[in-house]
Protein backbone atom coordinates (compact mmCIF):
# COMPACT_ATOMS: atom_id res chain seq x y z
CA UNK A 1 5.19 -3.78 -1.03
CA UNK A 2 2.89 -5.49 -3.62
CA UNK A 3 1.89 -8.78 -1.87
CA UNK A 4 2.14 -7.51 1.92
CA UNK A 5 -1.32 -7.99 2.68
CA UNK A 6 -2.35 -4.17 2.70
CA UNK A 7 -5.55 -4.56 1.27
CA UNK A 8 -6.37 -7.88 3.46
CA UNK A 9 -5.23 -5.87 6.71
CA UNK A 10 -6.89 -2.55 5.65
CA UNK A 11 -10.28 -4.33 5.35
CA UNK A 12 -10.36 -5.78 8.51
CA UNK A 13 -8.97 -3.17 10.17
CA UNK A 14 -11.16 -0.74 8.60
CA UNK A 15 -14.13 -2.41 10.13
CA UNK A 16 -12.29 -3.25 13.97
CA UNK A 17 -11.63 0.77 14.16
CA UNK A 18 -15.41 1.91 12.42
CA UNK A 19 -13.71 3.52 9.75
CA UNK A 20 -14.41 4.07 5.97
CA UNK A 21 -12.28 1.99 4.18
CA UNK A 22 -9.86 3.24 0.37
CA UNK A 23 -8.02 1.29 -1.71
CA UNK A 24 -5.91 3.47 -4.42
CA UNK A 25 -5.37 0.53 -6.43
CA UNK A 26 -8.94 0.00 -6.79
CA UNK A 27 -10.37 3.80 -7.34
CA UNK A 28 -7.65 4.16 -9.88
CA UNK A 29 -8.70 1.09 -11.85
CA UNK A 30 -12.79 2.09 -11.48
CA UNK A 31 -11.70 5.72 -12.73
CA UNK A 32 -9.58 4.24 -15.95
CA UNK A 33 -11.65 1.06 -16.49
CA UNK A 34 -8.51 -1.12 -16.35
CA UNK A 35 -6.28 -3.03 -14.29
CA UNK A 36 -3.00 -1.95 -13.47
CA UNK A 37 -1.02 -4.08 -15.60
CA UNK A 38 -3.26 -2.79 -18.41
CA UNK A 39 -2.48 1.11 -17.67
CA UNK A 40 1.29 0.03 -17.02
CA UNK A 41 1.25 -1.72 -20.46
CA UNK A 42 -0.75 0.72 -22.04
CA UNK A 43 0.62 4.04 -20.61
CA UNK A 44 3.51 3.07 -19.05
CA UNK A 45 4.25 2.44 -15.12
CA UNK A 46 5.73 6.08 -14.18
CA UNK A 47 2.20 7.21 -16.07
CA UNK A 48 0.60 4.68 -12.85
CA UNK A 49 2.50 6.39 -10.34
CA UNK A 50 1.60 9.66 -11.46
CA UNK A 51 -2.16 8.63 -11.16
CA UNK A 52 -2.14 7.03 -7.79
CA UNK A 53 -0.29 10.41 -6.96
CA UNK A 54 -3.52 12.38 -8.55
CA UNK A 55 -5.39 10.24 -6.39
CA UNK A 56 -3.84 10.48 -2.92
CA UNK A 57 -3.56 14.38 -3.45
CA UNK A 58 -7.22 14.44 -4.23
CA UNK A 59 -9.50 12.35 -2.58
CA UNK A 60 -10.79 12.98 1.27
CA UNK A 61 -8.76 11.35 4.04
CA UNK A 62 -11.02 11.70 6.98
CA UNK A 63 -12.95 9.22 8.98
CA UNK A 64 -10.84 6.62 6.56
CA UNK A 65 -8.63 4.02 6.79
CA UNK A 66 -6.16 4.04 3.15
CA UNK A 67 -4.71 1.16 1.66
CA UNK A 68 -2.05 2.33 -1.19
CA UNK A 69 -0.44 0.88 -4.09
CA UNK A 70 2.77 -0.06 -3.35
CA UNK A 71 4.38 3.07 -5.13
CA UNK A 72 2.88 6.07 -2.96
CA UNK A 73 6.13 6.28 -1.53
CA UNK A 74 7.38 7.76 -4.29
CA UNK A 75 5.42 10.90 -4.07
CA UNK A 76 6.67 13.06 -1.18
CA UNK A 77 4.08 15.41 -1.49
CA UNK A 78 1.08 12.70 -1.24
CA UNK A 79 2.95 10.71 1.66
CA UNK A 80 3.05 14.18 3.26
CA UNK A 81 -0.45 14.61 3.29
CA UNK A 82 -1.19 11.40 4.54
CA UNK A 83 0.94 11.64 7.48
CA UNK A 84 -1.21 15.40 8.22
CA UNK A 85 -4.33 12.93 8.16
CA UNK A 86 -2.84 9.89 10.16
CA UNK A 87 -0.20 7.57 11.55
CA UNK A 88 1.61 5.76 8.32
CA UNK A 89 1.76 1.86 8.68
CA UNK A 90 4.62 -0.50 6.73
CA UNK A 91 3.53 -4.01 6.81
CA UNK A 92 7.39 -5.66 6.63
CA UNK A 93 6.95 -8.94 4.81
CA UNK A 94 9.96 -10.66 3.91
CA UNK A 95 11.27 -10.68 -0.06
CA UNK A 96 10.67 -14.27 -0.61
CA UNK A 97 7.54 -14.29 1.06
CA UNK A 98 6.56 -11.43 -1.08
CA UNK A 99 7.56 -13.23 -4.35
CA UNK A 100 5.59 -16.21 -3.05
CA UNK A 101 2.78 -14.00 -3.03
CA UNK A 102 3.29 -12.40 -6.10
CA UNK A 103 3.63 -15.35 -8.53
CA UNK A 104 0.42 -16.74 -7.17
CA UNK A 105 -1.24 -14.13 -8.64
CA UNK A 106 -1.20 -13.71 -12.53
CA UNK A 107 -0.78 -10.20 -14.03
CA UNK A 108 -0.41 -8.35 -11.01
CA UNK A 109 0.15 -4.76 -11.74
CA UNK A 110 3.84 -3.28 -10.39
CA UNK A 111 4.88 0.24 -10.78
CA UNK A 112 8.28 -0.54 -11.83
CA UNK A 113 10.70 0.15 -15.07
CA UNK A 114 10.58 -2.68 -17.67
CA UNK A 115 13.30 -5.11 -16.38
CA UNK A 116 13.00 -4.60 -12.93
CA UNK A 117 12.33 -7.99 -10.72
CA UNK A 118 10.43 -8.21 -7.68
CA UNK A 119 13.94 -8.21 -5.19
CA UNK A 120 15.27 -4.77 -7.25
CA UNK A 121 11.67 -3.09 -6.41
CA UNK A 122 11.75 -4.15 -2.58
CA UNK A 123 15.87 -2.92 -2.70
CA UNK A 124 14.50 0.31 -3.79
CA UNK A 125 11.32 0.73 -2.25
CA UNK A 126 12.11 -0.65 1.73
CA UNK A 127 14.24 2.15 2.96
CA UNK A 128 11.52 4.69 1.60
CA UNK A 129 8.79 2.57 3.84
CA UNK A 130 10.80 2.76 6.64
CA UNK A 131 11.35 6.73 6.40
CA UNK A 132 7.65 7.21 5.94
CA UNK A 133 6.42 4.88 8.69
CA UNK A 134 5.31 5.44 11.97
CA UNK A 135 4.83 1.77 12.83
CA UNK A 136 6.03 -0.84 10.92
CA UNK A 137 4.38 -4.36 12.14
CA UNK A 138 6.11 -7.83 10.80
CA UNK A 139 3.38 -9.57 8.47
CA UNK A 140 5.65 -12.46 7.97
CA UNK A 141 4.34 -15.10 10.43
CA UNK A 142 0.68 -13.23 11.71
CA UNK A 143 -2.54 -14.02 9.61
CA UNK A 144 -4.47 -10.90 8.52
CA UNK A 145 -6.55 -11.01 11.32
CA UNK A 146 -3.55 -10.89 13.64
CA UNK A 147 -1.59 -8.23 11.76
CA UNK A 148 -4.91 -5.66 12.04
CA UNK A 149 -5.07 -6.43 15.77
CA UNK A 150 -1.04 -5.55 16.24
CA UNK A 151 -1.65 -2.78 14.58
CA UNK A 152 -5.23 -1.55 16.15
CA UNK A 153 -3.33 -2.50 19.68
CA UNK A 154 -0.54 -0.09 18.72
CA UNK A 155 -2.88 2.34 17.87
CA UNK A 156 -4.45 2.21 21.11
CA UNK A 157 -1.27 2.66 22.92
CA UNK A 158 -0.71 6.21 20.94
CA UNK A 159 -4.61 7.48 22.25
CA UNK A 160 -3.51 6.96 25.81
């Protein structure tokens, strides 16, 4: 979800595991020189999923560690692929925490129809996290620090 810490997590984990380190949200908005709320506004938001799909069916997955936007899960075909190149991770943060999150931040770009709130997005969106994850780690209560090492210590325990 939008606010979950992904990018935070992906950094540091990223750099704990030596690997390369993606964010979708951020080669999308290099390649269109614009935020997301500026595509979603100017193009529409299905018009932003369709890019970050473009993107994850594109761009190299190895030796990296991928951070998403919030909407991958909407393409089968690019979650797909991502499980071919790794173990899928759902950081589970609470809805209220989320909002929290979300309305400190001004303009933040969500993938969702005009209307939607935050609560109708994580309705629709958490059961499709859960199908696609093979770990899902609670970011509710753990800094970012804490929720790359849960993660990098579960990761261990699958090389073993």
């Amino acid at each position: 979800m939008p606010g979950a810490g992904k990018s935070t997590v992906g950094v540091l984990l990223a750099k704990h595991l030596g690997l390369n380190f993606v964010d979708t949200d951020l080669l999308i908005q290099v390649r269109h020189h614009a935020t997301l709320q500026e595509i979603i506004d100017a193009r529409g938001y299905l018009e932003l999923r369709e890019l970050e799909q473009q993107v994850l069916l594109a761009m190299p997955l190895e030796d990296s560690l991928i951070s998403t936007g919030g909407s991958a899960v909407y393409s089968a075909v690019a979650m797909r692929r991502l499980a071919k190149a790794g173990p899928l991770v759902h950081i589970d943060v609470p809805m209220a925490v989320l909002q929290q999150r979300i309305d400190a931040e001004d303009g933040r770009g969500i993938a969702r129809p005009p209307g939607q709130d935050l609560a109708g997005v994580f309705q629709e969106r958490d059961p499709l996290y859960q199908q696609f994850a093979n770990f899902t780690v609670s970011g509710a209560n753990l800094s970012a620090e804490a929720t790359a090492r849960a993660i990098q210590h579960w990761l261990s325990g699958r090389q073993q």
